[in-house]
Protein backbone atom coordinates (compact mmCIF):
# COMPACT_ATOMS: atom_id res chain seq x y z
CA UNK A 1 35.36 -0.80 24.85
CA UNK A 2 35.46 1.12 27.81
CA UNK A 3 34.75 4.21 26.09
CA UNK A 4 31.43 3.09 24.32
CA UNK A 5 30.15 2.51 28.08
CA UNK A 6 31.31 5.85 29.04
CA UNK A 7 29.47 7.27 26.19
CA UNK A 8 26.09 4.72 26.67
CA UNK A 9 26.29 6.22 30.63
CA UNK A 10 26.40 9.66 29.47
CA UNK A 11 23.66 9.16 26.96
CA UNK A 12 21.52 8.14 29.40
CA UNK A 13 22.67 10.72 32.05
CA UNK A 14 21.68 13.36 29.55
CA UNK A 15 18.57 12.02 28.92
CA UNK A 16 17.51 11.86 32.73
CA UNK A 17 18.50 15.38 32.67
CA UNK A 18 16.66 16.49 29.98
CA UNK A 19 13.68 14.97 31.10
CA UNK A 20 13.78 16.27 34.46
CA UNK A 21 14.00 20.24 33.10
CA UNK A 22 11.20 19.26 30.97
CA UNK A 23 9.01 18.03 33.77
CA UNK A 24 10.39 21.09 35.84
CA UNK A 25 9.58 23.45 32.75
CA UNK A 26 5.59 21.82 32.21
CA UNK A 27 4.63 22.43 35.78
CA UNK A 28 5.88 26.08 35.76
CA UNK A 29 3.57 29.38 36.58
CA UNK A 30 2.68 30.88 33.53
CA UNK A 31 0.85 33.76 32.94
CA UNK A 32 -3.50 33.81 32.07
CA UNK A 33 -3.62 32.35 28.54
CA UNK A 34 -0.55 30.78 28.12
CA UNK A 35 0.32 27.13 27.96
CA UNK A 36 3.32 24.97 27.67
CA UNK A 37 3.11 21.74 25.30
CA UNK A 38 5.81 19.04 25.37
CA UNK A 39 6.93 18.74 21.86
CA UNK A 40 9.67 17.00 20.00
CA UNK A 41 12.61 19.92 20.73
CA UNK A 42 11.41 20.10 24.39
CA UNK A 43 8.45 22.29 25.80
CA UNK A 44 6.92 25.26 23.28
CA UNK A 45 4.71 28.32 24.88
CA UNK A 46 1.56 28.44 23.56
CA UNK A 47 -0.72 31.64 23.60
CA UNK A 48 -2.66 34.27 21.86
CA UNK A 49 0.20 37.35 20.32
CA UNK A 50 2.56 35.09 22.31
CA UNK A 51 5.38 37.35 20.04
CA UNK A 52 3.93 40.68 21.84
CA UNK A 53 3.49 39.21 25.30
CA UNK A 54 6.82 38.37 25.82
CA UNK A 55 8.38 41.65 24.82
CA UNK A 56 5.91 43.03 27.64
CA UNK A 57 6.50 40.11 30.16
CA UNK A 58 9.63 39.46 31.98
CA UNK A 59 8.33 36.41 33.30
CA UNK A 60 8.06 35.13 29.80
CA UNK A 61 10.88 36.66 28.91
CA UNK A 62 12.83 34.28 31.47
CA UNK A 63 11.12 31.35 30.79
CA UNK A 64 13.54 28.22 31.16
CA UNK A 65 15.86 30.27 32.73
């Protein structure tokens, strides 16, 4: 018994901490023409030859980091 609470507490830690890099990861700088979207997974860039940008970008490059 004891270890289903353990494992209901660290469900829900992990959650709160999940949520809380999300949040952290929407409000980010990003550069002119790109956007972050929460999504099932966690938070996708969204942008226009997003591939090419971040091969020229460090700061994309680094995102989430």
């Amino acid at each position: 018994m004891n270890g289903d609470r353990l494992t209901a507490k660290a469900d829900v830690l992990g959650a709160a901490r999940v949520q809380r890099i999300s949040d952290r990861l929407m409000v980010a700088d990003l550069p002119q023409g790109v956007r972050a979207e929460r999504s099932d997974e966690g938070v996708t860039l969204v942008a226009k030859n997003l591939r090419r940008r971040m091969l020229d970008d460090a700061q994309l490059r680094n995102f989430g980091r």
